[in-house]
PDB file of N, CA and C in Angstrom:
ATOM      1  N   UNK A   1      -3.913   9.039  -9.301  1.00  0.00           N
ATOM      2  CA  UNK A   1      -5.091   9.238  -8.501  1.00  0.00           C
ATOM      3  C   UNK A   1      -4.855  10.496  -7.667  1.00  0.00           C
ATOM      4  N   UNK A   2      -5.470  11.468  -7.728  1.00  0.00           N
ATOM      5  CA  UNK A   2      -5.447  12.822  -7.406  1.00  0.00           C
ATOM      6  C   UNK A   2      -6.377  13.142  -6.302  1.00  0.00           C
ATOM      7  N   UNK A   3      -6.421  12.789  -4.930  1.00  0.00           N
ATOM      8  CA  UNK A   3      -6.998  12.887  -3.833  1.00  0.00           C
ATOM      9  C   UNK A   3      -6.498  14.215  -2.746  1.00  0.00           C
ATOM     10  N   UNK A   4      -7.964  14.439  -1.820  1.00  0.00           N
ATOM     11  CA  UNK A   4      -7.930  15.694  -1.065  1.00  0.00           C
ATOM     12  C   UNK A   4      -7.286  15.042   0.645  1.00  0.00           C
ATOM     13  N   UNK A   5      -6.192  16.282   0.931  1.00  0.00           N
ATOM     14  CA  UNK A   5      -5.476  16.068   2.212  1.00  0.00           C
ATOM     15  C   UNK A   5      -6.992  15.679   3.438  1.00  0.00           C
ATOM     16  N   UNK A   6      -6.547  14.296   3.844  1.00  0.00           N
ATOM     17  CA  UNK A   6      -8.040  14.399   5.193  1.00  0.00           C
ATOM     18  C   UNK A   6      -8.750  13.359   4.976  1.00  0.00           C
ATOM     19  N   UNK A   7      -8.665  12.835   3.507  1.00  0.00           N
ATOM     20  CA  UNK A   7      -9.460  11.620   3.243  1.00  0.00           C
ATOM     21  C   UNK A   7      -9.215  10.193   3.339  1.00  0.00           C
ATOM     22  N   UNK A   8      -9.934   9.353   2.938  1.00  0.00           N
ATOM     23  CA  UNK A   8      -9.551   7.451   2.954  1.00  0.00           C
ATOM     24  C   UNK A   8      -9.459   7.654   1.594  1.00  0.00           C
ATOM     25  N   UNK A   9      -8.351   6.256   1.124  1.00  0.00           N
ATOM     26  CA  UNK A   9      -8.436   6.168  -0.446  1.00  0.00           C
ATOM     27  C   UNK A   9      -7.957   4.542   0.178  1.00  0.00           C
ATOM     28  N   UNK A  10      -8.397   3.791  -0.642  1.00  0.00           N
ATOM     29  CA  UNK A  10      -7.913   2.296  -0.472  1.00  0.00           C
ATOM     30  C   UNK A  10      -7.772   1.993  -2.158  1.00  0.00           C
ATOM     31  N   UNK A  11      -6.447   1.373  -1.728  1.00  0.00           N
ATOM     32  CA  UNK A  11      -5.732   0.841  -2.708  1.00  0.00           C
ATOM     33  C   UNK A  11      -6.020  -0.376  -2.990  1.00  0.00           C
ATOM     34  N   UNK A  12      -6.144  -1.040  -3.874  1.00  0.00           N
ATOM     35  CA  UNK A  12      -6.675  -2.766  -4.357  1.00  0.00           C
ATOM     36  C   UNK A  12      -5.435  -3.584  -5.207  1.00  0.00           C
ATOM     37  N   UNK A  13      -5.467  -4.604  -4.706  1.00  0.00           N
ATOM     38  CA  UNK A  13      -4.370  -5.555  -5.348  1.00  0.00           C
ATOM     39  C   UNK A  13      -5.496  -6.917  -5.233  1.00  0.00           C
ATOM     40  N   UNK A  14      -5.492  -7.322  -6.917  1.00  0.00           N
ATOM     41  CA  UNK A  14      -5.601  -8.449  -7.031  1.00  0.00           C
ATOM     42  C   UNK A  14      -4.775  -9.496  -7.500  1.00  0.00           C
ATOM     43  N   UNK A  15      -4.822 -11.030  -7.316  1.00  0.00           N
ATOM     44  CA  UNK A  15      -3.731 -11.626  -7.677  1.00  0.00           C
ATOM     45  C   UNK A  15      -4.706 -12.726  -8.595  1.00  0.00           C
ATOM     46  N   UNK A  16      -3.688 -13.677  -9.274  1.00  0.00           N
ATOM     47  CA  UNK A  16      -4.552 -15.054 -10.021  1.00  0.00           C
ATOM     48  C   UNK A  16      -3.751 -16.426  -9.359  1.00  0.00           C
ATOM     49  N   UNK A  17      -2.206 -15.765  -9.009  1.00  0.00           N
ATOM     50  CA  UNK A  17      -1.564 -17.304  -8.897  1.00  0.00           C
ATOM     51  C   UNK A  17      -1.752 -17.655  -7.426  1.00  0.00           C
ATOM     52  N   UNK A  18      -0.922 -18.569  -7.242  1.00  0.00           N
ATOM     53  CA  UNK A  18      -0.790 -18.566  -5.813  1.00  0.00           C
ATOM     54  C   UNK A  18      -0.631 -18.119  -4.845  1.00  0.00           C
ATOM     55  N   UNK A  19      -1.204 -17.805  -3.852  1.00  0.00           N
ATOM     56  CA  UNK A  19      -0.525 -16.496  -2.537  1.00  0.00           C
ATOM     57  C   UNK A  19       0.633 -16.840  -2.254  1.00  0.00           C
ATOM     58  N   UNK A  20       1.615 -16.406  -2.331  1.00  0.00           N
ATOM     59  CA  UNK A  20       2.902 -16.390  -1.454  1.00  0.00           C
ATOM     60  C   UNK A  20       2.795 -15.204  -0.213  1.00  0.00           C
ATOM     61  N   UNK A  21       3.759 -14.471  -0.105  1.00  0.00           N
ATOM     62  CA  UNK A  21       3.895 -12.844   0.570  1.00  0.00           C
ATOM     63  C   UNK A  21       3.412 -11.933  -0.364  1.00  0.00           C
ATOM     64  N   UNK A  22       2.376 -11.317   0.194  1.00  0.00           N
ATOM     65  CA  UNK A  22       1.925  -9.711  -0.484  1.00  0.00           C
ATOM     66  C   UNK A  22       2.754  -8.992   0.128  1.00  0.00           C
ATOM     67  N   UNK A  23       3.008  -8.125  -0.740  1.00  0.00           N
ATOM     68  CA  UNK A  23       3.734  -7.013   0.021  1.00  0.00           C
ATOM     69  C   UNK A  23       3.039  -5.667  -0.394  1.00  0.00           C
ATOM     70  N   UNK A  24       3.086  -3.964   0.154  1.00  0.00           N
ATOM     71  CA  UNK A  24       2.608  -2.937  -0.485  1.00  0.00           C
ATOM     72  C   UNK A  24       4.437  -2.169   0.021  1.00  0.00           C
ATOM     73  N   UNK A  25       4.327  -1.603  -0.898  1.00  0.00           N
ATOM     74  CA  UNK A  25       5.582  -0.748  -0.826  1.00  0.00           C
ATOM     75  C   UNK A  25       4.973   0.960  -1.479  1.00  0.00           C
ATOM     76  N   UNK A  26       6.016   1.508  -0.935  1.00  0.00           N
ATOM     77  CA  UNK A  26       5.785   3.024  -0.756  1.00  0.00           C
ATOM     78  C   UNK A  26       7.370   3.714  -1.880  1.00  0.00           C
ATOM     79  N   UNK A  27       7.166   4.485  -3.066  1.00  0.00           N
ATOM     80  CA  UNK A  27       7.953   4.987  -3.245  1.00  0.00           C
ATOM     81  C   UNK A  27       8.072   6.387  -3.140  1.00  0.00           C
ATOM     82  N   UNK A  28       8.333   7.259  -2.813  1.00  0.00           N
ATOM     83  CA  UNK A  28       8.051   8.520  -2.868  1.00  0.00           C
ATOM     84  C   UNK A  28       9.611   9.449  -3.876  1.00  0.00           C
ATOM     85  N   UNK A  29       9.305  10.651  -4.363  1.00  0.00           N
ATOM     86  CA  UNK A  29      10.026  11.246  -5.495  1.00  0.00           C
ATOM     87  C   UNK A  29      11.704  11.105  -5.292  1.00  0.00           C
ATOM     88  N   UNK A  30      12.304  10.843  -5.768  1.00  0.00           N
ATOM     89  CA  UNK A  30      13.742  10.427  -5.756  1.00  0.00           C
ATOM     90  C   UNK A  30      13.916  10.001  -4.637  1.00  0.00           C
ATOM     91  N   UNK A  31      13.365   9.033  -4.221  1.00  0.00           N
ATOM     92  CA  UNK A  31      13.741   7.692  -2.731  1.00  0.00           C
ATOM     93  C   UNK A  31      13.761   6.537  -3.419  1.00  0.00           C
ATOM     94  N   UNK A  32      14.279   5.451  -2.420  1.00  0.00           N
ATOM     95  CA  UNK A  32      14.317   4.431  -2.656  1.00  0.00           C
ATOM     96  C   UNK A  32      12.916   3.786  -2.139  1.00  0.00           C
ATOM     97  N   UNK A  33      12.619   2.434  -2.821  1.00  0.00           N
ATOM     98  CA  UNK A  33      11.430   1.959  -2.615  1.00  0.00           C
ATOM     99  C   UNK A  33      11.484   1.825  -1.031  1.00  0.00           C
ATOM    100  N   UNK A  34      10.231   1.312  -0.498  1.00  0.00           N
ATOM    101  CA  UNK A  34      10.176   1.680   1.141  1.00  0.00           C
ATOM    102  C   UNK A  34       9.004   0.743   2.032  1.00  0.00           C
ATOM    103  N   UNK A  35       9.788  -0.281   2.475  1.00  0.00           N
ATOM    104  CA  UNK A  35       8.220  -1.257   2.686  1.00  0.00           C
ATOM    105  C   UNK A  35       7.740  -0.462   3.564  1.00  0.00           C
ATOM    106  N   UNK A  36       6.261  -1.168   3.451  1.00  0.00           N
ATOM    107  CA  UNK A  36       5.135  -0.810   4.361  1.00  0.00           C
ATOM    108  C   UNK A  36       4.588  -1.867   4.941  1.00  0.00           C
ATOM    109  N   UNK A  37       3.873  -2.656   4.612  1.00  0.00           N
ATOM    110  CA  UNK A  37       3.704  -3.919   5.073  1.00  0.00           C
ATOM    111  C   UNK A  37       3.140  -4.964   4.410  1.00  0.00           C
ATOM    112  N   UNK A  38       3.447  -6.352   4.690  1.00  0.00           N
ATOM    113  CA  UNK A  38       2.977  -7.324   4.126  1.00  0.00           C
ATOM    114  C   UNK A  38       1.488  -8.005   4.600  1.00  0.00           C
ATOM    115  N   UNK A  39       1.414  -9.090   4.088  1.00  0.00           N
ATOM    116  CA  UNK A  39      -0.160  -9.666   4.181  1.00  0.00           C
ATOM    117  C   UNK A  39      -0.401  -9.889   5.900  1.00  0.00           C
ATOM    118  N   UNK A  40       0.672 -10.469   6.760  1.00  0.00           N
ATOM    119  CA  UNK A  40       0.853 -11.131   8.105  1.00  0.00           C
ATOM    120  C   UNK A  40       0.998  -9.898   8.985  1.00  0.00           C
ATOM    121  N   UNK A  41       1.297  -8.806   7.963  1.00  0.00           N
ATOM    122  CA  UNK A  41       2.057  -7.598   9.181  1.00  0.00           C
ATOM    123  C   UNK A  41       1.225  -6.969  10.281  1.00  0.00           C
ATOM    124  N   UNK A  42       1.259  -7.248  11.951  1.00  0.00           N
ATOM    125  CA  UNK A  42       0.357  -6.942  12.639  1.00  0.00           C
ATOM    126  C   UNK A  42       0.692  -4.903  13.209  1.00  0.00           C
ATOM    127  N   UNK A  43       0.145  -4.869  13.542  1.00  0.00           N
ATOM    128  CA  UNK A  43      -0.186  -2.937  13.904  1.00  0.00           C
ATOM    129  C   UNK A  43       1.258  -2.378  14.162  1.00  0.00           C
ATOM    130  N   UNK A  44       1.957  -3.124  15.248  1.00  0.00           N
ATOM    131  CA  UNK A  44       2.999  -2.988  15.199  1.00  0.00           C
ATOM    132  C   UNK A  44       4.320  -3.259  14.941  1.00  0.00           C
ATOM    133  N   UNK A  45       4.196  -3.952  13.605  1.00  0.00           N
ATOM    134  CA  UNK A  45       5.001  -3.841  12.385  1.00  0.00           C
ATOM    135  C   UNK A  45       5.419  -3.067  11.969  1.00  0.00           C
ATOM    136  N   UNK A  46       4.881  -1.613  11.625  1.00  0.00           N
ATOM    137  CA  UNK A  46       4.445  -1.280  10.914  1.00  0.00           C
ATOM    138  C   UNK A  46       5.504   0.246  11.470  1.00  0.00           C
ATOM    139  N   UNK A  47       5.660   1.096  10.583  1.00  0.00           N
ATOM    140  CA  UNK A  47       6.738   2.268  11.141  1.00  0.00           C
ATOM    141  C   UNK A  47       5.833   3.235  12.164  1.00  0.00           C
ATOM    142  N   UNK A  48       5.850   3.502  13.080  1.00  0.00           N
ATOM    143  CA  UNK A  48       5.024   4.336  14.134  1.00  0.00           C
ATOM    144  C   UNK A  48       4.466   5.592  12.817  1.00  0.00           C
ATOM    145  N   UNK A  49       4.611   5.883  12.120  1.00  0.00           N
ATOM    146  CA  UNK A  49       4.591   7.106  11.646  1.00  0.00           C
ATOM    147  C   UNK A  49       3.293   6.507  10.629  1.00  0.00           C
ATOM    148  N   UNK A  50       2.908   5.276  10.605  1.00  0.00           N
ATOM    149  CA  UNK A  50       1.804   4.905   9.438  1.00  0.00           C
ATOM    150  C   UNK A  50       0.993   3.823  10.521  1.00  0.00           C
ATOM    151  N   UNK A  51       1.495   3.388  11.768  1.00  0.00           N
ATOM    152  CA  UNK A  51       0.036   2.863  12.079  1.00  0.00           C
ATOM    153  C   UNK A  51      -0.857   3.057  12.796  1.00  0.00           C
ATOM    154  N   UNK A  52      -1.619   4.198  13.217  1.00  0.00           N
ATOM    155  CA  UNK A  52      -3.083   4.572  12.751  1.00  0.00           C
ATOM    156  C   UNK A  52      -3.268   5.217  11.862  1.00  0.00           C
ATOM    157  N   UNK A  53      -2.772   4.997  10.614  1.00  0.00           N
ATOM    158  CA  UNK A  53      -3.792   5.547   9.301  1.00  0.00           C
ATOM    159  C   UNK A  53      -3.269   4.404   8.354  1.00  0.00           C
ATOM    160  N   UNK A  54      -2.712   3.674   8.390  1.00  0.00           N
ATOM    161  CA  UNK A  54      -2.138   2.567   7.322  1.00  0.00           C
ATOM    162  C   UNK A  54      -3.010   0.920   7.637  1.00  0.00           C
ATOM    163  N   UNK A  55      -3.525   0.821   6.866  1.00  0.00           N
ATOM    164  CA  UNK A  55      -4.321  -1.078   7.040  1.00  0.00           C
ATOM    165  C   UNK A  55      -4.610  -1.587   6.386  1.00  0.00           C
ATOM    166  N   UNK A  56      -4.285  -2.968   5.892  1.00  0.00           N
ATOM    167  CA  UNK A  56      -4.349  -3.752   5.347  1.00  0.00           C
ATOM    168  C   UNK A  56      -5.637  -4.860   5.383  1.00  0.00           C
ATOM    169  N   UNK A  57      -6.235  -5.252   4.228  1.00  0.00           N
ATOM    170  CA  UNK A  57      -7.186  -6.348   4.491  1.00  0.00           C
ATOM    171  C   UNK A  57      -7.026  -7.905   3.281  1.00  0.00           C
ATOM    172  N   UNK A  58      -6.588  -8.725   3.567  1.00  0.00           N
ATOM    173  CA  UNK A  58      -6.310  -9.438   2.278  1.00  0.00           C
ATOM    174  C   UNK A  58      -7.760 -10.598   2.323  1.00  0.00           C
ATOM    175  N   UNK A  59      -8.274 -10.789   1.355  1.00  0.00           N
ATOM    176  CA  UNK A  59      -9.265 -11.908   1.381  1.00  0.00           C
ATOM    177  C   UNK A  59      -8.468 -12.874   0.189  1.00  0.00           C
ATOM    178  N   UNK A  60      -8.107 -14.454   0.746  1.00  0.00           N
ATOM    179  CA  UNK A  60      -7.694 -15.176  -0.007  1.00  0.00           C
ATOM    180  C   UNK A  60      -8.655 -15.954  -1.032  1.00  0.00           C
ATOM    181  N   UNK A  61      -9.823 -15.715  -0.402  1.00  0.00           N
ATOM    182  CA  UNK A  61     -10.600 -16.046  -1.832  1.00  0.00           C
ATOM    183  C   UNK A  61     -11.410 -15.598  -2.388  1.00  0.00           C
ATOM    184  N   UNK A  62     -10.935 -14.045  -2.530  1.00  0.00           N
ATOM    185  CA  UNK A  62     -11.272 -13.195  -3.472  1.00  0.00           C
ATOM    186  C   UNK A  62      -9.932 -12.688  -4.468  1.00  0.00           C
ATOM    187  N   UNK A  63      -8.799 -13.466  -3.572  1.00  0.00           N
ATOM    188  CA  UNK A  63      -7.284 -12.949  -4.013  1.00  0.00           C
ATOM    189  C   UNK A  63      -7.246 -11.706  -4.688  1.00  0.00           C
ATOM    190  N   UNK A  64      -7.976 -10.795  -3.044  1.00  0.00           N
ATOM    191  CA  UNK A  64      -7.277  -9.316  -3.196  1.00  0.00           C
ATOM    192  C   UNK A  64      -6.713  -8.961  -1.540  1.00  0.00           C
ATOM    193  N   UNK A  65      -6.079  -8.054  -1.898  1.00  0.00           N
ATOM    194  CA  UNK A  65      -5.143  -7.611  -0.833  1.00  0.00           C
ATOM    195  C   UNK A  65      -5.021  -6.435  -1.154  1.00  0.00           C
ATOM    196  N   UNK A  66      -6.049  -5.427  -0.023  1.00  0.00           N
ATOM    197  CA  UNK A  66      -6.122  -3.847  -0.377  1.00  0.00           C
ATOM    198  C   UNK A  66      -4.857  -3.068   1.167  1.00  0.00           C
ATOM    199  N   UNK A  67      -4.915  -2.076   0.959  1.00  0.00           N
ATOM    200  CA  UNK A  67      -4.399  -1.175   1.603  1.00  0.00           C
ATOM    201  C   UNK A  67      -5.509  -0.094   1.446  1.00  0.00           C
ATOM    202  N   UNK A  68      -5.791   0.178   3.218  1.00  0.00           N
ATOM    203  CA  UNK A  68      -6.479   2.085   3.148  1.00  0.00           C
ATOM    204  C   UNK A  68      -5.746   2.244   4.339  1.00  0.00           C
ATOM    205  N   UNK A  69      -5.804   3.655   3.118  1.00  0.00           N
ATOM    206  CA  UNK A  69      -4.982   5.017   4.040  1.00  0.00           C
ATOM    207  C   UNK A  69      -6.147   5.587   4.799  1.00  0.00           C
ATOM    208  N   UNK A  70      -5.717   6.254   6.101  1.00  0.00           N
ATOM    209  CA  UNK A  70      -6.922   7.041   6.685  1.00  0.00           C
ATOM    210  C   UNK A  70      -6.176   8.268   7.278  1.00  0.00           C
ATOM    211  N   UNK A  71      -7.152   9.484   6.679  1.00  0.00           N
ATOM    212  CA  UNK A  71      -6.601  10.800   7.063  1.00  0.00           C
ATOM    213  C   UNK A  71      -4.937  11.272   6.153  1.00  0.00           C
ATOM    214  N   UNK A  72      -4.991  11.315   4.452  1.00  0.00           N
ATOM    215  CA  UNK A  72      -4.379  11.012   3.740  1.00  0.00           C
ATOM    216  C   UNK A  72      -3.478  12.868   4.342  1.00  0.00           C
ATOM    217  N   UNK A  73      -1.867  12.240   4.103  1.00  0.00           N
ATOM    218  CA  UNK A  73      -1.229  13.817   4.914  1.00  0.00           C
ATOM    219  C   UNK A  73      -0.300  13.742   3.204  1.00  0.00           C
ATOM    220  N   UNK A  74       0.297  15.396   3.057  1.00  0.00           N
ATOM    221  CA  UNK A  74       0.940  15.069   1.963  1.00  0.00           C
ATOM    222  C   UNK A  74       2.221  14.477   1.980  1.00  0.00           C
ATOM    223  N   UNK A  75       2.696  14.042   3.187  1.00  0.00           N
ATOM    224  CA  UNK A  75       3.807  13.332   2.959  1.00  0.00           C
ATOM    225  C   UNK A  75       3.282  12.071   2.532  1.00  0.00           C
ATOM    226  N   UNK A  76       2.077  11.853   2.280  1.00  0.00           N
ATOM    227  CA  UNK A  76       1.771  10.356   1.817  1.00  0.00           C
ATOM    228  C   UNK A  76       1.577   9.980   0.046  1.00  0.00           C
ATOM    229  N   UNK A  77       2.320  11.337   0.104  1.00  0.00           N
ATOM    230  CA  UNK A  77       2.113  11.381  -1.871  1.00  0.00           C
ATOM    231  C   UNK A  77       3.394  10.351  -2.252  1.00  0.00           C
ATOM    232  N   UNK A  78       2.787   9.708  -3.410  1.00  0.00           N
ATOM    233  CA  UNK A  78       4.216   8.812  -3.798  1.00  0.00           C
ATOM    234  C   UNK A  78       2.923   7.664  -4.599  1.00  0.00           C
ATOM    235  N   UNK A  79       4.125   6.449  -5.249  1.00  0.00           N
ATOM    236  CA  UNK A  79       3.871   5.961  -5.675  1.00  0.00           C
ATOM    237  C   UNK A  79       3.751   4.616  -4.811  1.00  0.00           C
ATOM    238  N   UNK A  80       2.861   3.731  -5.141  1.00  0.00           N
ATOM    239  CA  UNK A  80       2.079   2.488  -3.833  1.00  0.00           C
ATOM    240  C   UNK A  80       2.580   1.033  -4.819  1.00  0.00           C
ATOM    241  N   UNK A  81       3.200   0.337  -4.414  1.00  0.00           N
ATOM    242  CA  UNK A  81       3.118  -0.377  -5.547  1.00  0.00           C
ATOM    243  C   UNK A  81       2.456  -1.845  -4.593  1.00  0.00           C
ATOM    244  N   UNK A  82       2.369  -2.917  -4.854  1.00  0.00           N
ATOM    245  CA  UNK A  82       1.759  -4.321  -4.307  1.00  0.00           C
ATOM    246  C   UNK A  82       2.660  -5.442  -4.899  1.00  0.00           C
ATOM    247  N   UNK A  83       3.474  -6.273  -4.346  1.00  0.00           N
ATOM    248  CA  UNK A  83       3.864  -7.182  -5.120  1.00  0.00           C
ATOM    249  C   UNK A  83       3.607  -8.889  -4.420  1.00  0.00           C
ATOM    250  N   UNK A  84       4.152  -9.690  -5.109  1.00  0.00           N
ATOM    251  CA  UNK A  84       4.109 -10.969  -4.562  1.00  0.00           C
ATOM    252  C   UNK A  84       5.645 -11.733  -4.505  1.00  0.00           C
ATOM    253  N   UNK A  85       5.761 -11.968  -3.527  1.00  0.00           N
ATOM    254  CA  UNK A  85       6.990 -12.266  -3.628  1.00  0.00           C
ATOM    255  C   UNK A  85       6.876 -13.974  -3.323  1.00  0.00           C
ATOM    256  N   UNK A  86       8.179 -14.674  -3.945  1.00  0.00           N
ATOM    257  CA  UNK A  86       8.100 -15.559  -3.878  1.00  0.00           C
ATOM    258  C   UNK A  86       9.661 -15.666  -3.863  1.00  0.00           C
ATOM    259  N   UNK A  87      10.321 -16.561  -2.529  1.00  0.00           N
ATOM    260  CA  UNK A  87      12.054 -16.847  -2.537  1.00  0.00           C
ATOM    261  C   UNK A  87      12.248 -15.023  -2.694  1.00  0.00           C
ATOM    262  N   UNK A  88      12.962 -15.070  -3.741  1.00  0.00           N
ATOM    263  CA  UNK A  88      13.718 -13.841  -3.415  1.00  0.00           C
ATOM    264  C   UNK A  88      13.457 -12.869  -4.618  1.00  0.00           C
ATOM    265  N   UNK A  89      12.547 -13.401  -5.276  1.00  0.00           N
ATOM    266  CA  UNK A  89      11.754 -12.614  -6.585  1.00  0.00           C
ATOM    267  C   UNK A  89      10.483 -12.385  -5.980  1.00  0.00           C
ATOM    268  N   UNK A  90      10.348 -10.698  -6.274  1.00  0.00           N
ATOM    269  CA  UNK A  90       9.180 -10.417  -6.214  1.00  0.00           C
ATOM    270  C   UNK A  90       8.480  -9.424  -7.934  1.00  0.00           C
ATOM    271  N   UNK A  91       7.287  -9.491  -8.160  1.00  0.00           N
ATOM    272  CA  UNK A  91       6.904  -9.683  -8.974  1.00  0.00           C
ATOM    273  C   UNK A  91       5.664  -8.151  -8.703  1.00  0.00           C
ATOM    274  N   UNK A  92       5.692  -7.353  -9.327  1.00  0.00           N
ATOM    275  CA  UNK A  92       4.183  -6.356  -9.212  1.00  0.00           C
ATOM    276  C   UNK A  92       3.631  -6.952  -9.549  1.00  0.00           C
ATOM    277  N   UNK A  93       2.375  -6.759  -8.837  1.00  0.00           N
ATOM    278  CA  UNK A  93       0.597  -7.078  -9.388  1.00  0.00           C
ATOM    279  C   UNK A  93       0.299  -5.763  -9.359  1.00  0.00           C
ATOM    280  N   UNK A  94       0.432  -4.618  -8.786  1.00  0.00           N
ATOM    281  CA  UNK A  94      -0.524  -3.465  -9.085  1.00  0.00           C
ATOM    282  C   UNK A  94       0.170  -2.153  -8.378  1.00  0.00           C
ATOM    283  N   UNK A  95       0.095  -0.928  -9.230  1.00  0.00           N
ATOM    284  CA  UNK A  95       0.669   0.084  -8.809  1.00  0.00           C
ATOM    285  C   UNK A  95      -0.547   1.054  -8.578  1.00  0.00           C
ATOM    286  N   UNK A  96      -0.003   2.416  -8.045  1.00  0.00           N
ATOM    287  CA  UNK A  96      -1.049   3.466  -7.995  1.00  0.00           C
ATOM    288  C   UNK A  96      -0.533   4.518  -7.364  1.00  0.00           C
ATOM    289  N   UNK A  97      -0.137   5.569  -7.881  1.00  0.00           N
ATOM    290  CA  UNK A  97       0.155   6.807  -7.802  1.00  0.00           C
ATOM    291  C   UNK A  97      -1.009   7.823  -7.294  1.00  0.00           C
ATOM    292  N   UNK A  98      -0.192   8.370  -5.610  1.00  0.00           N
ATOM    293  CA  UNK A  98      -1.331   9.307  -5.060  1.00  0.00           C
ATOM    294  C   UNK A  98      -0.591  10.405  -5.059  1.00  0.00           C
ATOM    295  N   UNK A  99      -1.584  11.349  -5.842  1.00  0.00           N
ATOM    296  CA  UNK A  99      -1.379  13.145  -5.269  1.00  0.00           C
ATOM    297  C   UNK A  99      -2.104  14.222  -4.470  1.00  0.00           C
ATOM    298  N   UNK A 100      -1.945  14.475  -4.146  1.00  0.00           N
ATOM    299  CA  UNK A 100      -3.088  14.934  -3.407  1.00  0.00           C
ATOM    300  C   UNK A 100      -3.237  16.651  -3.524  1.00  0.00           C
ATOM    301  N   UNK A 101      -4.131  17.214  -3.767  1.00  0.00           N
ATOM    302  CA  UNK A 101      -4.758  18.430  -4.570  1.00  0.00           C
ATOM    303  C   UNK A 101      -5.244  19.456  -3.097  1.00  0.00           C
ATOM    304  N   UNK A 102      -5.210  20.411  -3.206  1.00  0.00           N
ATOM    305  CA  UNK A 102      -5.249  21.411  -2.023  1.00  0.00           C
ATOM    306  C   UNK A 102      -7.113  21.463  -2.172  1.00  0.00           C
ATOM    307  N   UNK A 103      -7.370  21.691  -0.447  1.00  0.00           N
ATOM    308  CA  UNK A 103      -8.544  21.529  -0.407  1.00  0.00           C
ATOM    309  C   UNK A 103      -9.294  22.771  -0.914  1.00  0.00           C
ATOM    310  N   UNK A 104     -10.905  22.939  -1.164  1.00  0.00           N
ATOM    311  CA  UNK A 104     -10.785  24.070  -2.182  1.00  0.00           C
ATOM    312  C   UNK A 104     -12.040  24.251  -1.169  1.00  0.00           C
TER     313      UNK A 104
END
């Protein structure tokens, strides 16, 4: 997904099984994966550096659990992934790769 520096992009995770912990994780180019936050995670959870532009909305009975970014910077390029964790396995439901393209 190829987005302009300045914008919202919300990310979507849907699930089928049971809710356990959502999680959204952040990978960016040769790093290690990098939480961001889970379904419960309140504002300040969250690393000072992502919360006012990082938020979460989960509806359990629509069993989705999005993430929007607001005011997208390019350190926010990387790969987004969503998982469900359950005990000590967690499981992807949905990835999404942001780049972001110079404004024209």
């Amino acid at each position: 997904m190829t987005i302009q520096e300045g914008t919202t992009v919300t990310l979507n995770c849907s699930y089928t099984s049971t809710k356990y912990v959502l999680i959204w994780y952040l990978q960016k180019s040769d790093e290690s994966l990098r939480f961001l936050l889970h379904d419960e995670s309140k504002k300040n959870d969250l690393d000072v550096e992502y919360r006012e532009r990082f938020f979460a909305f989960h509806d359990p009975e629509k069993k989705i659990f999005q993430l929007t970014i607001k005011n997208i910077q390019w350190s926010d390029t990387g790969a987004y992934y969503c998982a469900r964790e359950h005990g000590t396995m967690c499981r992807t439901q949905s990835a999404a790769t942001l780049e972001l393209s110079p404004l024209t």
